[in-house]
N, C-alpha and C. Protein backbone atom coordinates (compact mmCIF):
# COMPACT_ATOMS: atom_id res chain seq x y z
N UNK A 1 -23.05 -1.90 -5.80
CA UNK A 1 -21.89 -1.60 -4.96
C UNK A 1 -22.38 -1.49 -3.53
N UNK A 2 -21.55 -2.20 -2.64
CA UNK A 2 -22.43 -2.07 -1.53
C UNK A 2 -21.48 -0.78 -0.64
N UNK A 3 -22.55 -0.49 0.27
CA UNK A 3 -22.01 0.53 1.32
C UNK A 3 -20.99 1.00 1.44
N UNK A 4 -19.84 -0.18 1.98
CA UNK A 4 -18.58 -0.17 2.54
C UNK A 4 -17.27 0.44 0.96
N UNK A 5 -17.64 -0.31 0.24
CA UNK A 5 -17.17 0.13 -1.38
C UNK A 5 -17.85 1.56 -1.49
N UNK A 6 -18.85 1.96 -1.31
CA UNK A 6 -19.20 3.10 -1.63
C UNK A 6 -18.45 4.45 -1.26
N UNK A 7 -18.48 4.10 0.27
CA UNK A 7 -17.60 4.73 1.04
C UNK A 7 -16.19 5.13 0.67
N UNK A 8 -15.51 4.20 0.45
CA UNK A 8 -13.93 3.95 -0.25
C UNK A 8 -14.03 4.55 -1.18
N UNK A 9 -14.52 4.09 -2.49
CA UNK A 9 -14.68 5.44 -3.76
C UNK A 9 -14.75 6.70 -3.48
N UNK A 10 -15.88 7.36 -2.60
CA UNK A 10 -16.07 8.47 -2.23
C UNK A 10 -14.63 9.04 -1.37
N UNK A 11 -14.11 8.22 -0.07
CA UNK A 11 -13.05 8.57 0.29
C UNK A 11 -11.50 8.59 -0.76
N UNK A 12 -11.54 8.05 -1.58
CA UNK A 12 -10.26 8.12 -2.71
C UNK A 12 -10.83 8.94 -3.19
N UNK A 13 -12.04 9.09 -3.98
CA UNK A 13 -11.93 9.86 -5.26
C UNK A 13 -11.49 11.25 -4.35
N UNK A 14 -11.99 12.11 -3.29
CA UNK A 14 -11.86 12.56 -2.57
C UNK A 14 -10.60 13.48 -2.53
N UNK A 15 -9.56 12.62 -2.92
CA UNK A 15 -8.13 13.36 -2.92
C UNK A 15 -7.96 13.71 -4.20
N UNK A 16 -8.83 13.49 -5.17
CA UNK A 16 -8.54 13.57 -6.45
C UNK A 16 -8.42 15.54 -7.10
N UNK A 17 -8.34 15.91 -8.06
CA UNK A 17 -8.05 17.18 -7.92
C UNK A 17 -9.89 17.45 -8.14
N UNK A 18 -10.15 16.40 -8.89
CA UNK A 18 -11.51 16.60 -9.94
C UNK A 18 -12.24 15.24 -9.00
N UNK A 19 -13.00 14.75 -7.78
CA UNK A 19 -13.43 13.85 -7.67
C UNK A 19 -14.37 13.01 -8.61
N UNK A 20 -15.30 14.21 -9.16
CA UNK A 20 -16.07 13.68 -10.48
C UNK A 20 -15.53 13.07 -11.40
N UNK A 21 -13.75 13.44 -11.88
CA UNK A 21 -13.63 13.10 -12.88
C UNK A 21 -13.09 11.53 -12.70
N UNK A 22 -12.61 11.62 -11.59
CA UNK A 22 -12.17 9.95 -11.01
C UNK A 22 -13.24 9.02 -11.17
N UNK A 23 -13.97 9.26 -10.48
CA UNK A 23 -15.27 8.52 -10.68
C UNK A 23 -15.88 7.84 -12.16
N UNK A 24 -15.80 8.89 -12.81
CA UNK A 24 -16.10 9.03 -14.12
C UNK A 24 -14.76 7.97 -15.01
N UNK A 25 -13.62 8.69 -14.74
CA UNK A 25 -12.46 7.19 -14.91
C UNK A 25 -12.75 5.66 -14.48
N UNK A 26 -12.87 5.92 -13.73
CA UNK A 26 -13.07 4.74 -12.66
C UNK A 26 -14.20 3.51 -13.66
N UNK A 27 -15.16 4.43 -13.38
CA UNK A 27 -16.05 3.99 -14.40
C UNK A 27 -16.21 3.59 -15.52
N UNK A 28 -15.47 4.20 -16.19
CA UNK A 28 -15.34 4.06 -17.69
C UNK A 28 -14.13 3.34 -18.40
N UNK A 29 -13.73 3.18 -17.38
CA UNK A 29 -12.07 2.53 -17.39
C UNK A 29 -12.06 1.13 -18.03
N UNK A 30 -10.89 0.65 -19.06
CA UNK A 30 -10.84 -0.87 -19.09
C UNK A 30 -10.49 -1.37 -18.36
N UNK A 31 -9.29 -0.77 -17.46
CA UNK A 31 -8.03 -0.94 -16.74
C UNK A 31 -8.45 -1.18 -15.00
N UNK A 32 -9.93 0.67 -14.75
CA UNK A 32 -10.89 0.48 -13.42
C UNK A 32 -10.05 1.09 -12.66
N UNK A 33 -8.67 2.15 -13.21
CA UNK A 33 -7.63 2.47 -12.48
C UNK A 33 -7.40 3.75 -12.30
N UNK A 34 -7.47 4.50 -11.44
CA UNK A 34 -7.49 6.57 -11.77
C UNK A 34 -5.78 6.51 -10.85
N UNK A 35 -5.41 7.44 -11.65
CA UNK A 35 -4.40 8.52 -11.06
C UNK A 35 -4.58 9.63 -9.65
N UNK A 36 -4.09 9.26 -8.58
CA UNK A 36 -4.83 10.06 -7.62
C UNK A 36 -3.27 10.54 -6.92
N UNK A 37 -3.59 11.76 -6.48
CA UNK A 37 -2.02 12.56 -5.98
C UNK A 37 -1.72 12.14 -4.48
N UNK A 38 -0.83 11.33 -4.19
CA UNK A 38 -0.48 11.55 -3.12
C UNK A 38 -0.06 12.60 -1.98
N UNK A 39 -0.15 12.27 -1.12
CA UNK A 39 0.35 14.00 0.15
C UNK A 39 -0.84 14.76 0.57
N UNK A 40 -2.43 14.31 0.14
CA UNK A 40 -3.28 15.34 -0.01
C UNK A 40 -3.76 14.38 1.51
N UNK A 41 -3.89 13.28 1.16
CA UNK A 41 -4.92 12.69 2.23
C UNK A 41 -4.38 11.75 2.68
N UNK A 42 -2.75 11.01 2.14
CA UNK A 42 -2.35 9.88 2.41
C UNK A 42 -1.09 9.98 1.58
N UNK A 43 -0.24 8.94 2.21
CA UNK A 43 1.21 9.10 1.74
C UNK A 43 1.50 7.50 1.71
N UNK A 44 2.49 6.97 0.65
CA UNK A 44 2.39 5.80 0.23
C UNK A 44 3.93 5.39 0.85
N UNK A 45 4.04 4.25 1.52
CA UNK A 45 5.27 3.81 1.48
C UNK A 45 5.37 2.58 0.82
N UNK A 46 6.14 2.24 -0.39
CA UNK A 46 6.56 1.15 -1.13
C UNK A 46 7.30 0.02 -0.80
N UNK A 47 7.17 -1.21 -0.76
CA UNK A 47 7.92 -2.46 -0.06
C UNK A 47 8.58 -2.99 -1.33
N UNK A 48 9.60 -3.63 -1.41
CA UNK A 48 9.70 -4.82 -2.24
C UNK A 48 9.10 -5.77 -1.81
N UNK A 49 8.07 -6.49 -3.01
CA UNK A 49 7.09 -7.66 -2.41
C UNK A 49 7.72 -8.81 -1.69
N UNK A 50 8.96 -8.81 -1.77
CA UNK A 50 9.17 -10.09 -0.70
C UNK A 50 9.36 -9.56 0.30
N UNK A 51 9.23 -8.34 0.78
CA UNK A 51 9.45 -8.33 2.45
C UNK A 51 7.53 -7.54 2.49
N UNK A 52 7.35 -7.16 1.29
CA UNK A 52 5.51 -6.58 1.71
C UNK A 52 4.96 -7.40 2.16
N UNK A 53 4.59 -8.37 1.43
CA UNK A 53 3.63 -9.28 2.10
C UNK A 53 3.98 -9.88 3.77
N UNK A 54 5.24 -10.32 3.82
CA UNK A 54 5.34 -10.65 5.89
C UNK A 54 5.56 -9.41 6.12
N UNK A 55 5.30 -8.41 5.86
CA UNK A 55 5.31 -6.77 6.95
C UNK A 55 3.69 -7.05 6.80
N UNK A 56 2.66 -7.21 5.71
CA UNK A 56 1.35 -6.87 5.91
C UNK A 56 1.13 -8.26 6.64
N UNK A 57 1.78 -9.51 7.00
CA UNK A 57 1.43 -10.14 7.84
C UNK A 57 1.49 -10.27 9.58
N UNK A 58 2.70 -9.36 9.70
CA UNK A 58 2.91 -9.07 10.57
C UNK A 58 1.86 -8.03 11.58
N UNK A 59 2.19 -7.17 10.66
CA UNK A 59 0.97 -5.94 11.05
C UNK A 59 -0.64 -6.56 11.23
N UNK A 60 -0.94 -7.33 9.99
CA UNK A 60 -2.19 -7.67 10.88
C UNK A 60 -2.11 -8.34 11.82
N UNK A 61 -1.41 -9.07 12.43
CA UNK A 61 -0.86 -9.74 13.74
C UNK A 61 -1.43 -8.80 14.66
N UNK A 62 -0.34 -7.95 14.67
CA UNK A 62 -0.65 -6.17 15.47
C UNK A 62 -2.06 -5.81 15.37
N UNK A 63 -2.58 -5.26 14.32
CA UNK A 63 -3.43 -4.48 14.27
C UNK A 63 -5.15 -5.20 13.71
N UNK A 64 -5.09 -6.33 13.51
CA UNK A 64 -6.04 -7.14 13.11
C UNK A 64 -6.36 -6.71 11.78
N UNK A 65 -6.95 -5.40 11.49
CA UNK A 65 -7.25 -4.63 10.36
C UNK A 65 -6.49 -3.82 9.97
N UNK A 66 -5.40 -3.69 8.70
CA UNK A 66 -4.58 -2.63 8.70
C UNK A 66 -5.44 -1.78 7.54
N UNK A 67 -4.67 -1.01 7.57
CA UNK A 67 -5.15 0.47 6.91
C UNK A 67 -4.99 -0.23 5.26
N UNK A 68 -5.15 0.75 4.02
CA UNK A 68 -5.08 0.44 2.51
C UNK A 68 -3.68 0.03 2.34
N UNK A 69 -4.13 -0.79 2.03
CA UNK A 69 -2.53 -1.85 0.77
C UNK A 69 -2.73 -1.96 -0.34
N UNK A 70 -1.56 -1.67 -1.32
CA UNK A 70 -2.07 -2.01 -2.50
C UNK A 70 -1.06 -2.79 -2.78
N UNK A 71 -1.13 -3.95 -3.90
CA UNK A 71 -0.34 -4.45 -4.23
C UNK A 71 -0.02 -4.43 -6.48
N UNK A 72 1.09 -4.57 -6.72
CA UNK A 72 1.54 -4.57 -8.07
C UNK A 72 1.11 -6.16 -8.65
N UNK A 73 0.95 -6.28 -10.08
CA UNK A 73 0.07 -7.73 -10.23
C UNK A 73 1.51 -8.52 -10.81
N UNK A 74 2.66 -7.86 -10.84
CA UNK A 74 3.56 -8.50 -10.58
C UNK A 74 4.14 -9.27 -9.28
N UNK A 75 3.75 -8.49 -8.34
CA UNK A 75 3.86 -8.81 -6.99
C UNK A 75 5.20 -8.12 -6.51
N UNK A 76 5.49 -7.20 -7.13
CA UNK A 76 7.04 -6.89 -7.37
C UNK A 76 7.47 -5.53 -6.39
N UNK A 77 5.83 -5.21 -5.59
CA UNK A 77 6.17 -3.87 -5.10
C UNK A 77 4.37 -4.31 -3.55
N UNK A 78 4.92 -3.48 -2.64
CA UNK A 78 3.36 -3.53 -2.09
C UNK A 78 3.37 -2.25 -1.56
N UNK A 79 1.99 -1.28 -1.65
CA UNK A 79 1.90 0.10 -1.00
C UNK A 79 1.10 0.11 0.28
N UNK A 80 1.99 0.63 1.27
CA UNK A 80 0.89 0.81 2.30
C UNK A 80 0.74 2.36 3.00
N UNK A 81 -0.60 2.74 2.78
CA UNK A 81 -0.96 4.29 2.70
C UNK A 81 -0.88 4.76 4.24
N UNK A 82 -0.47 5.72 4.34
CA UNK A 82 0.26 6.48 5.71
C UNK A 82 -0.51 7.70 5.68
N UNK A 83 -0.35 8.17 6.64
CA UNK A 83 -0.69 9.65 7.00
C UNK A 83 0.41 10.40 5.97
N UNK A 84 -0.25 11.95 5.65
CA UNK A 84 0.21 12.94 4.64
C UNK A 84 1.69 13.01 5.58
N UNK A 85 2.60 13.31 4.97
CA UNK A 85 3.61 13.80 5.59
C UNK A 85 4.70 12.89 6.07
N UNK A 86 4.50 11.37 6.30
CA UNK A 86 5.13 10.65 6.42
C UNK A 86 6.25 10.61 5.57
N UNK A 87 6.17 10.16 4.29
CA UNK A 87 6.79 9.93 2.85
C UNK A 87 8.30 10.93 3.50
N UNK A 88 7.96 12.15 3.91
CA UNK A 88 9.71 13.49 3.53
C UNK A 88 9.97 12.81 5.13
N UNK A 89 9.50 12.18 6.03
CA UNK A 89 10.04 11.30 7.56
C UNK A 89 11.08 10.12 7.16
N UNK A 90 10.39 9.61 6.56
CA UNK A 90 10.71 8.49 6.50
C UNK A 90 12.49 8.01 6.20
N UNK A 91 12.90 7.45 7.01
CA UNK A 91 14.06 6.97 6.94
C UNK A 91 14.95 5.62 6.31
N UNK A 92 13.86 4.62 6.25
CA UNK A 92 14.22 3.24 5.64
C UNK A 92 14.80 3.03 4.75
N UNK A 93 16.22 2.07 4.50
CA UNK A 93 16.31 2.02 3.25
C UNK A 93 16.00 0.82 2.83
N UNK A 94 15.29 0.79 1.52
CA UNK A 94 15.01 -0.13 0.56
C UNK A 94 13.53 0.47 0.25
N UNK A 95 12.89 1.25 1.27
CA UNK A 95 11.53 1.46 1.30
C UNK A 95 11.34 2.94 0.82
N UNK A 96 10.81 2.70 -0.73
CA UNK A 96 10.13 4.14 -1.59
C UNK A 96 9.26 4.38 -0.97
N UNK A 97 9.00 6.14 -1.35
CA UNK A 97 7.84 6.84 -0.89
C UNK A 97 7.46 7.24 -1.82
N UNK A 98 6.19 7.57 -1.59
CA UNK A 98 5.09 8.67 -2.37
C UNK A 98 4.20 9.05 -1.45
N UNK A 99 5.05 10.70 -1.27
CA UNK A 99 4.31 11.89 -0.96
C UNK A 99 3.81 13.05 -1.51
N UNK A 100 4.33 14.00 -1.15
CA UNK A 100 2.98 15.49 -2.21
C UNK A 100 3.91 15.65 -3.00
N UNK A 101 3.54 15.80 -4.60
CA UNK A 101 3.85 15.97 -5.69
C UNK A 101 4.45 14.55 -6.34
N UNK A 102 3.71 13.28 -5.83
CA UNK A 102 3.83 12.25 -6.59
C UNK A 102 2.34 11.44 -6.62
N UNK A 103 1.88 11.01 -7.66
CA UNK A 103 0.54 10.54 -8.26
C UNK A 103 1.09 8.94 -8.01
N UNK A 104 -0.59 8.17 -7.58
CA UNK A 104 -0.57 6.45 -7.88
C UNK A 104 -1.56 6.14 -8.11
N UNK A 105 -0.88 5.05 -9.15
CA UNK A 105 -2.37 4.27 -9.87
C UNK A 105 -3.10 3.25 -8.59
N UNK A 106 -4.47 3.50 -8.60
CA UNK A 106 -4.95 3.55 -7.54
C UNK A 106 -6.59 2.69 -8.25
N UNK A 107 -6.81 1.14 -7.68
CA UNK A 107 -7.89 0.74 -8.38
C UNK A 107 -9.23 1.05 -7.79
N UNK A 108 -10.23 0.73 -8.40
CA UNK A 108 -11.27 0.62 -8.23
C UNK A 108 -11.69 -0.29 -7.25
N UNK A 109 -11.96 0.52 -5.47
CA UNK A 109 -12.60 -0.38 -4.65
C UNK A 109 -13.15 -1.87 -4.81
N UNK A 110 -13.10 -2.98 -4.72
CA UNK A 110 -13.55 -4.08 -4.90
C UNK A 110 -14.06 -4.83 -6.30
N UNK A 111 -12.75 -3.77 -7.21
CA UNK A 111 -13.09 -4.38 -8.65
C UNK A 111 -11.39 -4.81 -8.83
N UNK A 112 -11.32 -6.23 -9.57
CA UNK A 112 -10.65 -6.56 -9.72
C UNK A 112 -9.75 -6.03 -11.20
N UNK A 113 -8.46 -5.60 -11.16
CA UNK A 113 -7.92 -4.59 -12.33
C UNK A 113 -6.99 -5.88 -12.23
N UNK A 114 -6.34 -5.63 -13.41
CA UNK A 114 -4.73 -6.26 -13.98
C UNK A 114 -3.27 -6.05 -13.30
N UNK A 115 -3.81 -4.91 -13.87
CA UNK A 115 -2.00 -3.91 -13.25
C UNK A 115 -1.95 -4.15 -11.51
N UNK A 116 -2.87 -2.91 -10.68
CA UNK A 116 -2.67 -3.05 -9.32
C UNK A 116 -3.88 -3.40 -8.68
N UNK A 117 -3.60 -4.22 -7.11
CA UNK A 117 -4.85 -4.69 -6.49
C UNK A 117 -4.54 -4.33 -5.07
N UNK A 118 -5.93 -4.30 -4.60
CA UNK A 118 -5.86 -3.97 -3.19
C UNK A 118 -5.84 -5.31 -2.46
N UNK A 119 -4.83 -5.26 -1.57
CA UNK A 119 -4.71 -6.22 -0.66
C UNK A 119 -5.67 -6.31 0.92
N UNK A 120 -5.76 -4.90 1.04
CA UNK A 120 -6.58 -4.13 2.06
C UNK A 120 -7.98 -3.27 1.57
N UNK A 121 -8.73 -2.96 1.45
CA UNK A 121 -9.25 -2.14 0.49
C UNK A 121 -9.91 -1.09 1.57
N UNK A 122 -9.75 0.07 1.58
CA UNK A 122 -10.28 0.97 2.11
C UNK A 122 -11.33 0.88 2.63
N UNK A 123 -11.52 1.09 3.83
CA UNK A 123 -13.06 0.88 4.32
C UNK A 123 -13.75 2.37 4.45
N UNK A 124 -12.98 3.25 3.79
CA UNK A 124 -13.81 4.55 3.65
C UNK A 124 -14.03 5.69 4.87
N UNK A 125 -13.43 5.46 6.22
CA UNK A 125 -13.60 6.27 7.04
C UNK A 125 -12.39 6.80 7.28
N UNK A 126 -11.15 6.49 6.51
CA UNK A 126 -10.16 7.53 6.35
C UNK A 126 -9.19 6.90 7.02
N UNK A 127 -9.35 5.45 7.79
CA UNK A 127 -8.08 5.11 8.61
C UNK A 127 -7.24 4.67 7.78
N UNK A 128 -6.08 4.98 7.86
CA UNK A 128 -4.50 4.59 7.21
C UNK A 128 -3.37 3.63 8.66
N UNK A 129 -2.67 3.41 8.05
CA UNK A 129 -1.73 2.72 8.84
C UNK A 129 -0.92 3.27 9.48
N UNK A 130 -0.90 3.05 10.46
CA UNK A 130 0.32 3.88 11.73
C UNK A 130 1.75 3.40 11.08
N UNK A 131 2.27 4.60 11.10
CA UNK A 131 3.82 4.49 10.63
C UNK A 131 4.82 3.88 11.42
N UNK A 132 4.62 3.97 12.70
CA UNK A 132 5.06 3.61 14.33
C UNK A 132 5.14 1.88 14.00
N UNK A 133 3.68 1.57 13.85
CA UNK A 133 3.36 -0.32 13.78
C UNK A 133 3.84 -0.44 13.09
N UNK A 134 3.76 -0.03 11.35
CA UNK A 134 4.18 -0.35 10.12
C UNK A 134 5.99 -0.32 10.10
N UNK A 135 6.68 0.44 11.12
CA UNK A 135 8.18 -0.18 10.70
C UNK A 135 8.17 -0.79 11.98
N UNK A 136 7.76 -1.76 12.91
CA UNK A 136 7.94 -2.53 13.93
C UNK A 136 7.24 -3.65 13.10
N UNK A 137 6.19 -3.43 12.14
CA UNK A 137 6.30 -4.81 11.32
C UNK A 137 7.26 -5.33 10.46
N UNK A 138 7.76 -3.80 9.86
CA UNK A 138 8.82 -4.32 9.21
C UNK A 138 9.80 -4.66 9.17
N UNK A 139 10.25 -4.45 10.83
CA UNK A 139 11.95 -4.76 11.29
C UNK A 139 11.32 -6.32 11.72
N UNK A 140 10.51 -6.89 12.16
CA UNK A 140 9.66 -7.69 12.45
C UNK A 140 9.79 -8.71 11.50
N UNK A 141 9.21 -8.87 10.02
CA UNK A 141 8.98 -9.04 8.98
C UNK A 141 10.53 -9.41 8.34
N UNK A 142 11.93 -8.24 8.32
CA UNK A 142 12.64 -8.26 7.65
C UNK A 142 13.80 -9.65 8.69
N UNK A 143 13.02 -9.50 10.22
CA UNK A 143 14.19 -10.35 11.25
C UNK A 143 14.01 -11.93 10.76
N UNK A 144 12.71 -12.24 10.62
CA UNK A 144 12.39 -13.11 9.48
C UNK A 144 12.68 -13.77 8.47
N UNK A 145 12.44 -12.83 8.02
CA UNK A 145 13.21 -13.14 5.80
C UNK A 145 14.66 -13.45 6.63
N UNK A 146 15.59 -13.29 7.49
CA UNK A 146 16.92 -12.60 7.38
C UNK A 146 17.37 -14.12 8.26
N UNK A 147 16.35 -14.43 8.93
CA UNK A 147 16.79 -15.79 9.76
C UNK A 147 16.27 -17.10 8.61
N UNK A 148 14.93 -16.98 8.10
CA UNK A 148 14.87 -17.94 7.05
C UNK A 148 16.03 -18.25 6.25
N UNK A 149 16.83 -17.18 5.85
CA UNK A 149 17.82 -17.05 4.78
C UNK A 149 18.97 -17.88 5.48
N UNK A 150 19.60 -17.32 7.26
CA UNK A 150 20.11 -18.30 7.66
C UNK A 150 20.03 -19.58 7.76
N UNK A 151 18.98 -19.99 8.18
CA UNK A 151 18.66 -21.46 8.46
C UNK A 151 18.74 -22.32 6.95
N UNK A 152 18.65 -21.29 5.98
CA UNK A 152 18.65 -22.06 4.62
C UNK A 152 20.50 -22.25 4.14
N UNK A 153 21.47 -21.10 5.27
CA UNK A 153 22.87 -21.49 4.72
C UNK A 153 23.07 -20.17 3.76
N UNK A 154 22.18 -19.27 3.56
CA UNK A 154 22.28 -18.29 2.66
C UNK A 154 22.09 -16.73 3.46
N UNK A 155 22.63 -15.78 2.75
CA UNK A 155 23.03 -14.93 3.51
C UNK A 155 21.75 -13.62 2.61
N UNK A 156 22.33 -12.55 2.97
CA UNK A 156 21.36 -11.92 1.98
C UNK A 156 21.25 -11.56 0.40
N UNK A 157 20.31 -11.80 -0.24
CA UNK A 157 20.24 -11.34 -1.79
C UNK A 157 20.41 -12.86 -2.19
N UNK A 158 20.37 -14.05 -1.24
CA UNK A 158 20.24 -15.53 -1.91
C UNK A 158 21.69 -16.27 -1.81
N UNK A 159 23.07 -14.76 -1.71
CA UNK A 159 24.05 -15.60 -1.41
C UNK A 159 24.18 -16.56 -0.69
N UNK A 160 25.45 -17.68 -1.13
CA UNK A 160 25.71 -18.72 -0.21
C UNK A 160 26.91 -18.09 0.71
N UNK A 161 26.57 -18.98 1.79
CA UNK A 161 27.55 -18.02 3.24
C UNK A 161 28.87 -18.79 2.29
């Protein structure tokens, strides 16, 4: 495992209640996937994957390097980790949170799992994504999807105008 992965483990397991025991999951895992509580060190905001992926394109536009993403191996959801406290702020609709007193399955730094994958993977020194950039990507991102849909004659949810 090199350095940068090392780091990331240590910084996730970190929020864990039991860091040892994450580790020890982590490890021993088929899956490579621990349960880790949100609100302690980071707060999750949830996309539907068709507008996640052009918000995480957007943002790296912005920010070159964004903070942890995770993505569902359905593709059906994308998480991008915020500062504690964000999640009870947050105003968006369509966009779930997970803040304190909600847990996410959370993979193994630079191991490839089934269920969820990192799109971003923690680089271990604790930076998360500015909440500020992250909905200027996403009004960004959604002006997008919303003009594609025009130019295609279709309105939103696929209707025809």
């Amino acid at each position: 495992m090199g350095t940068g992965a090392k780091s990331a483990v240590e910084w996730l397991a970190g929020a864990a209640p039991d860091p040892d025991a994450c580790r020890w999951a982590w490890e021993r895992s088929a899956l490579g996937i621990a349960l880790l509580p949100a609100g302690r060190r980071w707060d999750v905001l949830i996309l539907p994957g068709e507008l996640g992926y052009p918000t995480l394109d957007v943002l790296t536009r912005l920010v070159g390097r964004p903070g942890p993403v995770l993505a569902d191996s359905g593709e059906e959801r994308t998480g991008f980790f915020v500062p504690p406290g964000t999640a009870d702020r947050w105003l968006g609709s369509g966009v779930r949170t997970a803040g304190y007193g909600t847990w996410i399955a959370v993979p193994y730094p630079g191991r490839a799992t089934g269920r969820v994958r990192w799109l971003v993977v923690p680089d271990g020194s604790g930076a998360l994504n500015d909440p500020a950039l992250l909905e200027l990507a996403l009004h960004e991102a959604a002006a997008g999807i919303a003009e594609a849909r025009r130019r295609a004659g279709r309105g939103p949810e696929g209707a025809v105008w």
